[in-house]
C-alpha atoms as a PDB file:
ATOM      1  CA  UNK A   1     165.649 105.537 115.645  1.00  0.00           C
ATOM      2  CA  UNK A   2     168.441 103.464 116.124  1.00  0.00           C
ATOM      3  CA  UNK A   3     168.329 101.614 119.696  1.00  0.00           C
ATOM      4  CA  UNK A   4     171.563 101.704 122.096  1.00  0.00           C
ATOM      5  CA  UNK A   5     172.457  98.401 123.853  1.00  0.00           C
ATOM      6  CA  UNK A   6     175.484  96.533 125.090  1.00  0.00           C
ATOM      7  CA  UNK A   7     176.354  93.466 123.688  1.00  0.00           C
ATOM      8  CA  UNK A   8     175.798  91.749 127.824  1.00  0.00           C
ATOM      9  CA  UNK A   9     172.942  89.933 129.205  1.00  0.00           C
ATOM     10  CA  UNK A  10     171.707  92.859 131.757  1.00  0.00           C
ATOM     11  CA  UNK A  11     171.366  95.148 128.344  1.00  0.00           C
ATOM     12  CA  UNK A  12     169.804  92.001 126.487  1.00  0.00           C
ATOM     13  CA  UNK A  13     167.307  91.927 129.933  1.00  0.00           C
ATOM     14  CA  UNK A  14     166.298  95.982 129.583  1.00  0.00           C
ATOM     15  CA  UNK A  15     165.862  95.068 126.161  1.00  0.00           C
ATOM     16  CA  UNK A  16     163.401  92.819 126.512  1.00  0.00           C
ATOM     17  CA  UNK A  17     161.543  94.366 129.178  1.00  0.00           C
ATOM     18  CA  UNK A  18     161.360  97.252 126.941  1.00  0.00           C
ATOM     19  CA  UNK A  19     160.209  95.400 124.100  1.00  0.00           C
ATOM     20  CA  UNK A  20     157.445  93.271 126.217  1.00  0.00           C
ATOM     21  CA  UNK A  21     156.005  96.790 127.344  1.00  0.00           C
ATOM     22  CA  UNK A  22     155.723  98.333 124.226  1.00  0.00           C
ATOM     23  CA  UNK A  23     154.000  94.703 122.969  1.00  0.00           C
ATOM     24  CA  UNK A  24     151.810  95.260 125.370  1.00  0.00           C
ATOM     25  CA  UNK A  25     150.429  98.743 125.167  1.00  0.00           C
ATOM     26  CA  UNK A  26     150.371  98.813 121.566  1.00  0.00           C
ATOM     27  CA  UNK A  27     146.592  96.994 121.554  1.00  0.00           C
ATOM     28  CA  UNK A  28     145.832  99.458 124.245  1.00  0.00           C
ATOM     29  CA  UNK A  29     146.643 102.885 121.954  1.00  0.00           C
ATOM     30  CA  UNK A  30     145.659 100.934 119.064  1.00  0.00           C
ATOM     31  CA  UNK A  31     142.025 100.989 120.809  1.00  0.00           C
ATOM     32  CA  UNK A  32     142.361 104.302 122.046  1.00  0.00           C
ATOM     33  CA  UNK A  33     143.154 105.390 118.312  1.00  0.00           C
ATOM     34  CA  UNK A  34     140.062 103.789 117.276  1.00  0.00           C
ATOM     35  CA  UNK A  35     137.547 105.575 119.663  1.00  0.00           C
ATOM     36  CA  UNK A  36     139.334 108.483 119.236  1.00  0.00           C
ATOM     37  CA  UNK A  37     138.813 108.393 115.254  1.00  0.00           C
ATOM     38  CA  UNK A  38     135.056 107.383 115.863  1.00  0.00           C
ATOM     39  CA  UNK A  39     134.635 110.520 118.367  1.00  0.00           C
ATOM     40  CA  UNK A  40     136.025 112.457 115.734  1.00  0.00           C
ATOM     41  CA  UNK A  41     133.690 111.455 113.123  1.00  0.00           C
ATOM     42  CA  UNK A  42     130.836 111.278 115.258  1.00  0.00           C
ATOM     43  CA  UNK A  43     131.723 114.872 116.201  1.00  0.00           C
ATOM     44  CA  UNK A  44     132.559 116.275 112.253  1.00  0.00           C
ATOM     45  CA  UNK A  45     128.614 114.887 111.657  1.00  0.00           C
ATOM     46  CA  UNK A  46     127.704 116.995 114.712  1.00  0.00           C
ATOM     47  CA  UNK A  47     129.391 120.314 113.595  1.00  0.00           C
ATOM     48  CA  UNK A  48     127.832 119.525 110.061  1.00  0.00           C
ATOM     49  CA  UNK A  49     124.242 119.337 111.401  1.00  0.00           C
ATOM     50  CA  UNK A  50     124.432 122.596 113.691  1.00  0.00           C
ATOM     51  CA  UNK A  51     126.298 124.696 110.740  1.00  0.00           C
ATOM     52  CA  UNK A  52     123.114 123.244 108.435  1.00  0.00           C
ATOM     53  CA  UNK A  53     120.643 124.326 111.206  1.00  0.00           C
ATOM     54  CA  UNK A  54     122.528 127.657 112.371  1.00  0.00           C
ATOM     55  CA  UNK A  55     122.335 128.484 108.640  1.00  0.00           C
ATOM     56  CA  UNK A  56     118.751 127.686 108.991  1.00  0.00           C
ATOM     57  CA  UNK A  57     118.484 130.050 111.730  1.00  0.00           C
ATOM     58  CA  UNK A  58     120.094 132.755 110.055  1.00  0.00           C
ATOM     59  CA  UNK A  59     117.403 132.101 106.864  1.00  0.00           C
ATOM     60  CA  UNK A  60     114.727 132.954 109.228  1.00  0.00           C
ATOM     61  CA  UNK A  61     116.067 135.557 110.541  1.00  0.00           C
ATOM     62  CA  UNK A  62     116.797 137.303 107.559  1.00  0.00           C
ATOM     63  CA  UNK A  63     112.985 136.434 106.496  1.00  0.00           C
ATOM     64  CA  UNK A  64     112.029 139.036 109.197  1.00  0.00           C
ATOM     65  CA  UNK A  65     115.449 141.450 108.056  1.00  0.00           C
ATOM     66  CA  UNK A  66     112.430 144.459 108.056  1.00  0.00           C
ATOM     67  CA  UNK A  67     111.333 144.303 111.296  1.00  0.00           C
ATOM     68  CA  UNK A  68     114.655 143.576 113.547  1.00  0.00           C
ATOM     69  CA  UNK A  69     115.019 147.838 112.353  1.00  0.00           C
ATOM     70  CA  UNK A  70     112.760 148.065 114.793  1.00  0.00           C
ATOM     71  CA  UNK A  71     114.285 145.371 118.070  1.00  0.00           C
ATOM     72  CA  UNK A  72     115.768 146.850 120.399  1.00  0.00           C
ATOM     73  CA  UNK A  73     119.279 144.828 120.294  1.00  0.00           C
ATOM     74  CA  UNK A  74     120.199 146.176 123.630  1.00  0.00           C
ATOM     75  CA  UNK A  75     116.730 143.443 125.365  1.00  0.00           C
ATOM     76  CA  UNK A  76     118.745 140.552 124.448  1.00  0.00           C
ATOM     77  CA  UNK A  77     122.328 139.641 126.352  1.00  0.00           C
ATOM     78  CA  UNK A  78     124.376 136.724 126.645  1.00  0.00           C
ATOM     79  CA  UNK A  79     124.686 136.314 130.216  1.00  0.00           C
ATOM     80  CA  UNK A  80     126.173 133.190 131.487  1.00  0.00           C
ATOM     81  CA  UNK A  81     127.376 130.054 129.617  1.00  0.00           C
ATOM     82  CA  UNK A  82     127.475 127.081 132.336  1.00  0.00           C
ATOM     83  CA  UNK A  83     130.477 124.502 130.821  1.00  0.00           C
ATOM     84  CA  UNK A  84     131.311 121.114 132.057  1.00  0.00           C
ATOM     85  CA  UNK A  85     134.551 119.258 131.438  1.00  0.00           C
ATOM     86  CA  UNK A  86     134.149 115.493 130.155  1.00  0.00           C
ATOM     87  CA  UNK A  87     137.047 112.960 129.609  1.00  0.00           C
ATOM     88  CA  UNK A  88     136.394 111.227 126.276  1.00  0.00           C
ATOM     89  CA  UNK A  89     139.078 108.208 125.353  1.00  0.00           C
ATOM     90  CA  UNK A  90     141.230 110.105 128.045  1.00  0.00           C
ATOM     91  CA  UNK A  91     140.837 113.365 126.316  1.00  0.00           C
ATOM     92  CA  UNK A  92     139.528 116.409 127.975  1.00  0.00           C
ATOM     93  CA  UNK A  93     136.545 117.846 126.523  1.00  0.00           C
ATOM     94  CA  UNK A  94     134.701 120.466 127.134  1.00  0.00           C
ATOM     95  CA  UNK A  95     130.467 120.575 127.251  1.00  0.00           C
ATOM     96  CA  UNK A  96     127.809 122.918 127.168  1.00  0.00           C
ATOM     97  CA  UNK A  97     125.857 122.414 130.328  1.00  0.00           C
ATOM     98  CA  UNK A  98     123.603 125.295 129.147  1.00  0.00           C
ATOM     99  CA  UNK A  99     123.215 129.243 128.039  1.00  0.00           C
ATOM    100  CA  UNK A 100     122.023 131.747 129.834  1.00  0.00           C
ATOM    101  CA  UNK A 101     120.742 134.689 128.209  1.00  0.00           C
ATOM    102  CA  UNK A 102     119.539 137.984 130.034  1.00  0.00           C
ATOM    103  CA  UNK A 103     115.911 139.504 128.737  1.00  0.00           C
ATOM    104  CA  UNK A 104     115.956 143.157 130.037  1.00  0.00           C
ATOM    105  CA  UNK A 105     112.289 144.466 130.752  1.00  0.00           C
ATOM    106  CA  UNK A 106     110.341 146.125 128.238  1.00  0.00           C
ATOM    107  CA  UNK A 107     106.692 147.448 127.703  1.00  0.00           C
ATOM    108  CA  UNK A 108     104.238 144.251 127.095  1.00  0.00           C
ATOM    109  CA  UNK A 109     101.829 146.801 125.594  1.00  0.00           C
ATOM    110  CA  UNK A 110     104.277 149.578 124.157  1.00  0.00           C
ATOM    111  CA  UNK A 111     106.370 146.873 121.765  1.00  0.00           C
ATOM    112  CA  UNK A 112     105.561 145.543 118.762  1.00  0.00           C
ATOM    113  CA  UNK A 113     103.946 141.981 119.179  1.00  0.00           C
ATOM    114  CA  UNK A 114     106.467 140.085 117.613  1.00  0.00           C
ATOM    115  CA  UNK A 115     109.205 140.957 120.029  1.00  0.00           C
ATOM    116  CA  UNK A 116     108.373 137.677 121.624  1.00  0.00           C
ATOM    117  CA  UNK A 117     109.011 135.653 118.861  1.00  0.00           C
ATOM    118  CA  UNK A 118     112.099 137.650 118.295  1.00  0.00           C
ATOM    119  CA  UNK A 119     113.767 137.515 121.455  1.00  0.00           C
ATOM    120  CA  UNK A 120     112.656 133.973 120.948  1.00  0.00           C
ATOM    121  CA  UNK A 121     114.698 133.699 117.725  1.00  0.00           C
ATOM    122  CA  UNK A 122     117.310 135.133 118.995  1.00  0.00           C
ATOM    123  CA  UNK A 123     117.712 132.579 121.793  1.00  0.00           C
ATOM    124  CA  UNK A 124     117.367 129.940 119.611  1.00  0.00           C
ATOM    125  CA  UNK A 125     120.380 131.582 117.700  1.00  0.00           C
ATOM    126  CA  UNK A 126     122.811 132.147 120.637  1.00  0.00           C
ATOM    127  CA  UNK A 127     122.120 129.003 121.499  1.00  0.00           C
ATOM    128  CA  UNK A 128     122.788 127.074 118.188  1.00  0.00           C
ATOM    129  CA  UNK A 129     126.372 129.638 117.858  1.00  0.00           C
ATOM    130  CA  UNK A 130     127.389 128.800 121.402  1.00  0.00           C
ATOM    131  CA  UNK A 131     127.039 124.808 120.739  1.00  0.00           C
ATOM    132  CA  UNK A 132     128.460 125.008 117.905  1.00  0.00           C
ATOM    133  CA  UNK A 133     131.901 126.840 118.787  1.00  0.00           C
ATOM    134  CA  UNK A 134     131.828 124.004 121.771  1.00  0.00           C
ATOM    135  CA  UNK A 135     131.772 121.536 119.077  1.00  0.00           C
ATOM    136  CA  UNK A 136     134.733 123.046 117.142  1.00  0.00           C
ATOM    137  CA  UNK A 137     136.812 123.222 120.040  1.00  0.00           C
ATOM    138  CA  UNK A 138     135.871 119.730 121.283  1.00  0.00           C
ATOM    139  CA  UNK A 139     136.801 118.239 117.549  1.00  0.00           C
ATOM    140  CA  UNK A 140     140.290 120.355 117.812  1.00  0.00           C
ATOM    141  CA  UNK A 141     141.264 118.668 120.902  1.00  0.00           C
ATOM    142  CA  UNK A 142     140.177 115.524 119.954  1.00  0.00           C
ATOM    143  CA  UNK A 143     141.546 115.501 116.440  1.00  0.00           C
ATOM    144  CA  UNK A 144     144.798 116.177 117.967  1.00  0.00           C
ATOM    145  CA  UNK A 145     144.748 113.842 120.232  1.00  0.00           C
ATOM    146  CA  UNK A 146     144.137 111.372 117.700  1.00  0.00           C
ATOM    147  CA  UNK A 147     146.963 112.723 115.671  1.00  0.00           C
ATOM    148  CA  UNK A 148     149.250 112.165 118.518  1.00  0.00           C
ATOM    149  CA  UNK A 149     147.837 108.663 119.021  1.00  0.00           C
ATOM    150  CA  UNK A 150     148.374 107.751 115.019  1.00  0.00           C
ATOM    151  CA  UNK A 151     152.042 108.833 115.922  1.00  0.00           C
ATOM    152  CA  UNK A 152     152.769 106.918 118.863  1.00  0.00           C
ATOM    153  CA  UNK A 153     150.879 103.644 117.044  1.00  0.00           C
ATOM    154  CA  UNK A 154     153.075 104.277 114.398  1.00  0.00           C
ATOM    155  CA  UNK A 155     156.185 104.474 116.628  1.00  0.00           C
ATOM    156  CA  UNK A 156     155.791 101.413 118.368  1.00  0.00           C
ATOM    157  CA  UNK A 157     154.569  99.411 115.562  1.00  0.00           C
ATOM    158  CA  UNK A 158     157.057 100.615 112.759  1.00  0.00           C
ATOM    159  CA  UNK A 159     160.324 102.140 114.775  1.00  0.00           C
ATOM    160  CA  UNK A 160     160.422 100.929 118.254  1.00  0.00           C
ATOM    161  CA  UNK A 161     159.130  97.229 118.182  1.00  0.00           C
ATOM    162  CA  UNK A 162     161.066  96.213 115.265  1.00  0.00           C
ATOM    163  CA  UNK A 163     164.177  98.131 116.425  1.00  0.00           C
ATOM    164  CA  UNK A 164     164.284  95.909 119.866  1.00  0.00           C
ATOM    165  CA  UNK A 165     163.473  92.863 118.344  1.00  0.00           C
ATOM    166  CA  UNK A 166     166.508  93.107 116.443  1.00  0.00           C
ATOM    167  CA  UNK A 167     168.688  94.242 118.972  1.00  0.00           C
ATOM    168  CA  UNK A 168     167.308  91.322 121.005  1.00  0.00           C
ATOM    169  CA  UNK A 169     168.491  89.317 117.803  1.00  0.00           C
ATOM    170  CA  UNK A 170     171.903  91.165 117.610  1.00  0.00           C
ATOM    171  CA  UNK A 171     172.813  90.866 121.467  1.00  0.00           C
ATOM    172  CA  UNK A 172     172.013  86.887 121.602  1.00  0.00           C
ATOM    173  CA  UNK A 173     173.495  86.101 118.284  1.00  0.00           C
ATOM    174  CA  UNK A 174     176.381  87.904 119.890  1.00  0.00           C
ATOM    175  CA  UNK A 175     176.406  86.152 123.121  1.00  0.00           C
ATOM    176  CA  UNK A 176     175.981  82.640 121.225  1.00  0.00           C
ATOM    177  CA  UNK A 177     178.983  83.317 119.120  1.00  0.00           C
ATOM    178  CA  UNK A 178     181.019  84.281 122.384  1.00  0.00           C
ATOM    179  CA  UNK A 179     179.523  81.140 124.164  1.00  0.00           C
ATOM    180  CA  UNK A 180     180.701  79.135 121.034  1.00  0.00           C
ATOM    181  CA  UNK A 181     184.168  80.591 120.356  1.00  0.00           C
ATOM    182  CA  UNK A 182     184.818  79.791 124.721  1.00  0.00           C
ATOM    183  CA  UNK A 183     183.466  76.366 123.841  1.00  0.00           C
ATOM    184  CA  UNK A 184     186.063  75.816 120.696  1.00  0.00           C
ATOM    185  CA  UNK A 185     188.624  77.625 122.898  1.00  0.00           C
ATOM    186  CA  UNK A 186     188.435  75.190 125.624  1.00  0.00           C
ATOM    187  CA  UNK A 187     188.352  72.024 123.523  1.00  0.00           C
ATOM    188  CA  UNK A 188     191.498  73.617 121.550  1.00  0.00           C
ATOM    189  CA  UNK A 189     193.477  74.026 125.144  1.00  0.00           C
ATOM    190  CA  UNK A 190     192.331  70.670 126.205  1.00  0.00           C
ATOM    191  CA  UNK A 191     193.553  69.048 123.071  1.00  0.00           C
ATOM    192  CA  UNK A 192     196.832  70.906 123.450  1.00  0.00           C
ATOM    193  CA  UNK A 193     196.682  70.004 127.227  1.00  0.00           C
ATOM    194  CA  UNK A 194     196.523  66.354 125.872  1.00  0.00           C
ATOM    195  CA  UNK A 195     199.021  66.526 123.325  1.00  0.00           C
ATOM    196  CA  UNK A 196     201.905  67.974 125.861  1.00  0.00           C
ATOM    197  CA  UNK A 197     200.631  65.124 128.810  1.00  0.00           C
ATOM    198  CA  UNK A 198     201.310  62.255 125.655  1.00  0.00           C
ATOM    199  CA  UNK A 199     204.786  63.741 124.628  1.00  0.00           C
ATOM    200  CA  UNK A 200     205.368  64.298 128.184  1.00  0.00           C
ATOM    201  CA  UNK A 201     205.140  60.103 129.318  1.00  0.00           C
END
């Protein structure tokens, strides 16, 4: 990205307020960058351990495959999922306050015993789903986040800083040769000056 400037002193002044502002927020997104990659991480081990225990889940539910022929599938409803929003690094999450599910009635004596430990199960699975979707989404916002942070490190550090430290260079080398070329100017016209004042007496 190539910087525009003029080669004057109000240019070589945006300049380096530009350049002092970008020196320093660079530690500041450079900190952000790193708790953003730790959240990340800390978040991929997360989604690993409730895929491992939804898969777990799912095991023991297919243990009892013969008897969910006989649950009643229409007992058991999601109802309500209660969400939160949380900022995390300045990133907007969002978390699972809780899950409600909805138990329609049934007959205590006229159902098979297990139903319990079904509709039981079956909590336990919503649940473990529900948190786990939360954590995908949460990890897609925050790995992009931290994507977008990587860029904007990378911006300042390799395009932007560089690019108005050299202009910074180019405008006072600039204004030091024009200062210098005045300077030999006017000793050049005051050496002529003297040279026509001795012919002249």
């Amino acid at each position: 990205m190539a910087i525009k400037f003029q080669y004057n002193k109000t240019s070589l002044q945006q300049i380096e307020k530009d350049l002092k502002m970008r020196q320093r927020t660079l530690p500041i997104i450079k900190s952000k960058e790193t708790a953003l990659r730790l959240e990340v991480k800390r978040c991929k081990e997360e989604a690993d351990l409730l895929e491992q225990k939804l898969q777990e889940q799912i095991a023991g539910y297919e243990s009892m495959y013969a008897l969910w022929g006989e649950f009643d599938t229409s007992l058991v409803a999601l109802r309500d999922v209660e969400l939160d929003v949380k900022k995390i690094a300045g990133v907007r999450v969002p978390v699972l306050k809780n899950i409600r599910l909805e138990v329609k009635p049934f007959g205590i004596f006229s159902a098979p015993k297990w139903y319990f430990d079904g509709i039981h199960l079956l909590h336990g699975l919503v649940k473990t789903a529900v948190e786990r979707e939360f954590v995908f989404a949460k990890l897609g916002l925050l790995e992009h986040a931290r994507k977008k942070t990587t860029q904007k490190v990378n911006l300042f550090e390799k395009v932007q800083i560089p690019g108005f430290q050299e202009a910074v260079r180019k405008i006072k080398r600039f204004m030091e040769d024009e200062e210098n070329l005045s300077k030999s100017s006017q000793k050049i016209l005051k050496s002529i000056q003297e040279k026509r004042k001795e012919a002249t007496v």
